[in-house]
PDB file of N, CA and C in Angstrom:
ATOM      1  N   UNK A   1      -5.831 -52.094  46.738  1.00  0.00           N
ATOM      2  CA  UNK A   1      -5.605 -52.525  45.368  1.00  0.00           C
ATOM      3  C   UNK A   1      -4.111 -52.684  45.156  1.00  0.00           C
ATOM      4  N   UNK A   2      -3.769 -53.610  44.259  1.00  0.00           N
ATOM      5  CA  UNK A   2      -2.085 -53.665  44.542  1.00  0.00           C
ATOM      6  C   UNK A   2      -2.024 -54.556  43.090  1.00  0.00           C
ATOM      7  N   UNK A   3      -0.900 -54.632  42.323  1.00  0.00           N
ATOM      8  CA  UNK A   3      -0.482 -55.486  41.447  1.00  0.00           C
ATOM      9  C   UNK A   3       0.526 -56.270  41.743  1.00  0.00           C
ATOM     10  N   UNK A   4      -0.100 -57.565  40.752  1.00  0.00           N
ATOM     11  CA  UNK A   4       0.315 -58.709  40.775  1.00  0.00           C
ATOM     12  C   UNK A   4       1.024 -59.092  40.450  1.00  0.00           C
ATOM     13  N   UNK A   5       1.811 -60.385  39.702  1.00  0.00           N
ATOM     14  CA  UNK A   5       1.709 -61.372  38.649  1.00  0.00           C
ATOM     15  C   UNK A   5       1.741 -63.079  38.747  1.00  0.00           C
ATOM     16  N   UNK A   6       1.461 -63.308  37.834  1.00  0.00           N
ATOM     17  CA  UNK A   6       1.010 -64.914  38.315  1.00  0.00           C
ATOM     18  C   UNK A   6       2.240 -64.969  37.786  1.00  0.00           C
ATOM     19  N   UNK A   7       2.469 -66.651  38.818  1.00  0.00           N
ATOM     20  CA  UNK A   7       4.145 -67.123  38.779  1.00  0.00           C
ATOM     21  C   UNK A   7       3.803 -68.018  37.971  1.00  0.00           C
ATOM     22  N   UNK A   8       2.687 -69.011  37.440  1.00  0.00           N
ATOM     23  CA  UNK A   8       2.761 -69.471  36.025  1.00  0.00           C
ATOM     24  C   UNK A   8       2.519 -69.108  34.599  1.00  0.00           C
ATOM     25  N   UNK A   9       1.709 -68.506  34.468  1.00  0.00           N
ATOM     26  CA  UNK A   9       1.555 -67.379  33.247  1.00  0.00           C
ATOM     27  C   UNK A   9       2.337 -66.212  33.226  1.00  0.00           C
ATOM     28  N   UNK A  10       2.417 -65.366  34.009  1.00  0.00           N
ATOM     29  CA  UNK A  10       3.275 -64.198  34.106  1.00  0.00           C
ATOM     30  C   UNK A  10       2.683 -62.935  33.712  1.00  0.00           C
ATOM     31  N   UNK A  11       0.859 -63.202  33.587  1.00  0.00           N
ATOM     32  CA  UNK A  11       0.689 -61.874  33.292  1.00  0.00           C
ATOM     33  C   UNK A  11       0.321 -61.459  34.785  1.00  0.00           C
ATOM     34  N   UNK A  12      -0.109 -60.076  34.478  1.00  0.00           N
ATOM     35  CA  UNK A  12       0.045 -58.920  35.082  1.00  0.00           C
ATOM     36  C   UNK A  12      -1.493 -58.574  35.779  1.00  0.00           C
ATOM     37  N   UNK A  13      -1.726 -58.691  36.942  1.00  0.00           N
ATOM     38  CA  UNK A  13      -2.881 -59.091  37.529  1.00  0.00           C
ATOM     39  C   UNK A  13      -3.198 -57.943  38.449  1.00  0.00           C
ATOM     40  N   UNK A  14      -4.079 -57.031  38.577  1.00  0.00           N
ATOM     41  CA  UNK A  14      -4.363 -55.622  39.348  1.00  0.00           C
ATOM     42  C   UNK A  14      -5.865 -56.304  40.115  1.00  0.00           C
ATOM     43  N   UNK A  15      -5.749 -56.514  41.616  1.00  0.00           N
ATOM     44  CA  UNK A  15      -7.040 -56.838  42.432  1.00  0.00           C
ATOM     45  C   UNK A  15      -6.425 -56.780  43.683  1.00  0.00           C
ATOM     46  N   UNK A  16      -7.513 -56.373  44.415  1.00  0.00           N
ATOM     47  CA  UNK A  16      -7.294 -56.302  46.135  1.00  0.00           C
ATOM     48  C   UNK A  16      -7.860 -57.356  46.967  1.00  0.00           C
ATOM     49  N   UNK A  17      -6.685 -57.935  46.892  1.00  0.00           N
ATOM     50  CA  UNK A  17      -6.865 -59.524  47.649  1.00  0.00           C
ATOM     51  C   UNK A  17      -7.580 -59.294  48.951  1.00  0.00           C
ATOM     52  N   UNK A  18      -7.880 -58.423  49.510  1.00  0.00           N
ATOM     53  CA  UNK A  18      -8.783 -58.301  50.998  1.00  0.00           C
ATOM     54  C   UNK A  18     -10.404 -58.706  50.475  1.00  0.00           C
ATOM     55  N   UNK A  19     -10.704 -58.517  49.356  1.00  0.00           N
ATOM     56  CA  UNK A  19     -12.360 -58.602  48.932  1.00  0.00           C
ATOM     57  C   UNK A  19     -12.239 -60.026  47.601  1.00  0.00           C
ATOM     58  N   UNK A  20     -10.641 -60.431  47.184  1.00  0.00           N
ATOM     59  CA  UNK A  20     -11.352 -61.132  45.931  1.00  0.00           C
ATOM     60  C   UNK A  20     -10.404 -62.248  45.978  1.00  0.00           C
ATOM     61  N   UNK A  21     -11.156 -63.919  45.425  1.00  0.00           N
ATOM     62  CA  UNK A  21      -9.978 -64.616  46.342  1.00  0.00           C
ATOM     63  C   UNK A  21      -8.858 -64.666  45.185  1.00  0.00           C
ATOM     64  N   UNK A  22      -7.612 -65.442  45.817  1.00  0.00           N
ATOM     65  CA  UNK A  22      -6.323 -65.477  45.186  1.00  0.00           C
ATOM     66  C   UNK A  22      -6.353 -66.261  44.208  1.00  0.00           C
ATOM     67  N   UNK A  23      -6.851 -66.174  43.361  1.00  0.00           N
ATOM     68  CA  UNK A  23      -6.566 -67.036  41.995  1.00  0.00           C
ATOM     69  C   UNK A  23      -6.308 -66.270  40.499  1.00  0.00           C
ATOM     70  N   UNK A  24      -5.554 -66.712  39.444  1.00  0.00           N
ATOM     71  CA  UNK A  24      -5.041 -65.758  38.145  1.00  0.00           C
ATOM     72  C   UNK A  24      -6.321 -65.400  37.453  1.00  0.00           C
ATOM     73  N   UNK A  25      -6.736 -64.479  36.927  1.00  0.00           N
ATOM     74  CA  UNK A  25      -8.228 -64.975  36.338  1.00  0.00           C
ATOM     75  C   UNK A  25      -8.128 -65.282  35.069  1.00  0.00           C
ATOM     76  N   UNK A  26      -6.596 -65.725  34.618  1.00  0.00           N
ATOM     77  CA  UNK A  26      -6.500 -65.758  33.109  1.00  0.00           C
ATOM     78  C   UNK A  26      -6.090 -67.230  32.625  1.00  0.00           C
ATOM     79  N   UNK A  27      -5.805 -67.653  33.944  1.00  0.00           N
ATOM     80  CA  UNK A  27      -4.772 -69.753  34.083  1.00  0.00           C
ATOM     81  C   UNK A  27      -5.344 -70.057  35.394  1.00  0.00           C
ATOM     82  N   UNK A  28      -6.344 -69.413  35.937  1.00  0.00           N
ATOM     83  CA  UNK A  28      -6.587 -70.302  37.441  1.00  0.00           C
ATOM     84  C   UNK A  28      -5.230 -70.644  38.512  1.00  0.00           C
ATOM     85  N   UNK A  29      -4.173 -70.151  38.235  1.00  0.00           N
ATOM     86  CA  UNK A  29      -3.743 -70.204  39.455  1.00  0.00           C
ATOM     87  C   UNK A  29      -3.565 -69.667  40.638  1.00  0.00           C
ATOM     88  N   UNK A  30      -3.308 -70.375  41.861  1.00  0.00           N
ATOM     89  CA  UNK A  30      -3.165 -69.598  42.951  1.00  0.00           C
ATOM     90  C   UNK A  30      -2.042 -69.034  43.475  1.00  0.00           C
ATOM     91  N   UNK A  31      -1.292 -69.252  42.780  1.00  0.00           N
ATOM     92  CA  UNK A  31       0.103 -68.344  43.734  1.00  0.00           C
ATOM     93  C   UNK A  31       0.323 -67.235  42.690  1.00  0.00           C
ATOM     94  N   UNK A  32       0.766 -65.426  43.049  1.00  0.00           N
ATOM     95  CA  UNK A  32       0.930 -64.500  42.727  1.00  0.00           C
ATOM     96  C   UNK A  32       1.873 -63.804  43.683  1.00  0.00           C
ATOM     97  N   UNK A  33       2.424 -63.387  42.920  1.00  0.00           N
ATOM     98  CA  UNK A  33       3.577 -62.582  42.747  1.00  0.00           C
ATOM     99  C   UNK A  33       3.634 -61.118  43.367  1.00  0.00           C
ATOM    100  N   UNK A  34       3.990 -60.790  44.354  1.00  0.00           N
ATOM    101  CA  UNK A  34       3.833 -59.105  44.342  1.00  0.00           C
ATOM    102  C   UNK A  34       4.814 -58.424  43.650  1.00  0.00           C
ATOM    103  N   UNK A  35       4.263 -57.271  42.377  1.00  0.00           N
ATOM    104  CA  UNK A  35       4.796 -56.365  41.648  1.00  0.00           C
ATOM    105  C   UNK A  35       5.903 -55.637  42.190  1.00  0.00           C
ATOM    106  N   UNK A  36       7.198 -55.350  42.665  1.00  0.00           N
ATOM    107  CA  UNK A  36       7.736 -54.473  43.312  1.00  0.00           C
ATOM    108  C   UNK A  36       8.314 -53.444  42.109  1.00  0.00           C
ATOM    109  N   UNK A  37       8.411 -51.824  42.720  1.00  0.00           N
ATOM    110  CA  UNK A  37       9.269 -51.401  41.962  1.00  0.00           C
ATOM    111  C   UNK A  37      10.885 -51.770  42.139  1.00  0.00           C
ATOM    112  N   UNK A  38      11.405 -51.596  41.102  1.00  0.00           N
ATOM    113  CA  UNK A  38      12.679 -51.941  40.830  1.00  0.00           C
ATOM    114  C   UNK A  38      13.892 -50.414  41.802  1.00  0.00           C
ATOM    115  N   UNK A  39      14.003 -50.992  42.758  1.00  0.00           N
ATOM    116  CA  UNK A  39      15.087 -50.085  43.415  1.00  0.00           C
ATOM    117  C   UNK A  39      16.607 -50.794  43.578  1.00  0.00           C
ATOM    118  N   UNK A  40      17.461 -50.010  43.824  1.00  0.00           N
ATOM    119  CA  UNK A  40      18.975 -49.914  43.863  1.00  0.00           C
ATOM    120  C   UNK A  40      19.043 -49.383  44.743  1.00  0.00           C
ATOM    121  N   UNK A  41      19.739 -50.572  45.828  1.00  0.00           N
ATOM    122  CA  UNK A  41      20.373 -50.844  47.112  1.00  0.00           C
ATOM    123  C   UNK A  41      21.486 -50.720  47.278  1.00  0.00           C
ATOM    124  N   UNK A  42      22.347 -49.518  48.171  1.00  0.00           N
ATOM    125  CA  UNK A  42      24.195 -49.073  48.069  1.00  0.00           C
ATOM    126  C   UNK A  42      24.258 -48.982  49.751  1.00  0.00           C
ATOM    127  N   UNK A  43      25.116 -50.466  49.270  1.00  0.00           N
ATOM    128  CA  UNK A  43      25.879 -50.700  50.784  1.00  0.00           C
ATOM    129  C   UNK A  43      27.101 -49.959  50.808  1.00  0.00           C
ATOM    130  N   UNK A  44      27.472 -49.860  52.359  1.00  0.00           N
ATOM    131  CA  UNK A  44      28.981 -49.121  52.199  1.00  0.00           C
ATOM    132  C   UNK A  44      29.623 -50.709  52.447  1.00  0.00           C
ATOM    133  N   UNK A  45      30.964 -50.484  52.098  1.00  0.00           N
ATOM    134  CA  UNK A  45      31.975 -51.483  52.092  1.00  0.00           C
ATOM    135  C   UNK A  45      32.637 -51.244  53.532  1.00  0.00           C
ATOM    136  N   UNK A  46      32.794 -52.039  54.741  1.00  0.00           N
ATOM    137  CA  UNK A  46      32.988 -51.960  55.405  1.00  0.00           C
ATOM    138  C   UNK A  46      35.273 -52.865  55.183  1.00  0.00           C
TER     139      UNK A  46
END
């Protein structure tokens, strides 16, 4: 199970693409978005 979001509507879509196919169920589209959490990346300065 994993969250989504559709890249034309933008809502927020919770299904496990291994059993259900890829489409928004709210605008019919097929391309989605994977949810990431928001992390902060610290490079050293070389």
């Amino acid at each position: 199970m994993g969250t989504y979001r559709c890249f034309k509507c933008g809502k927020r879509v919770d299904m496990d693409l291994r059993y259900e196919r890829v489409r928004c169920p709210f605008c019919g589209y097929k391309i989605l978005v994977k949810m990431r959490a928001p992390t902060v990346k610290t490079l050293k300065a070389r």
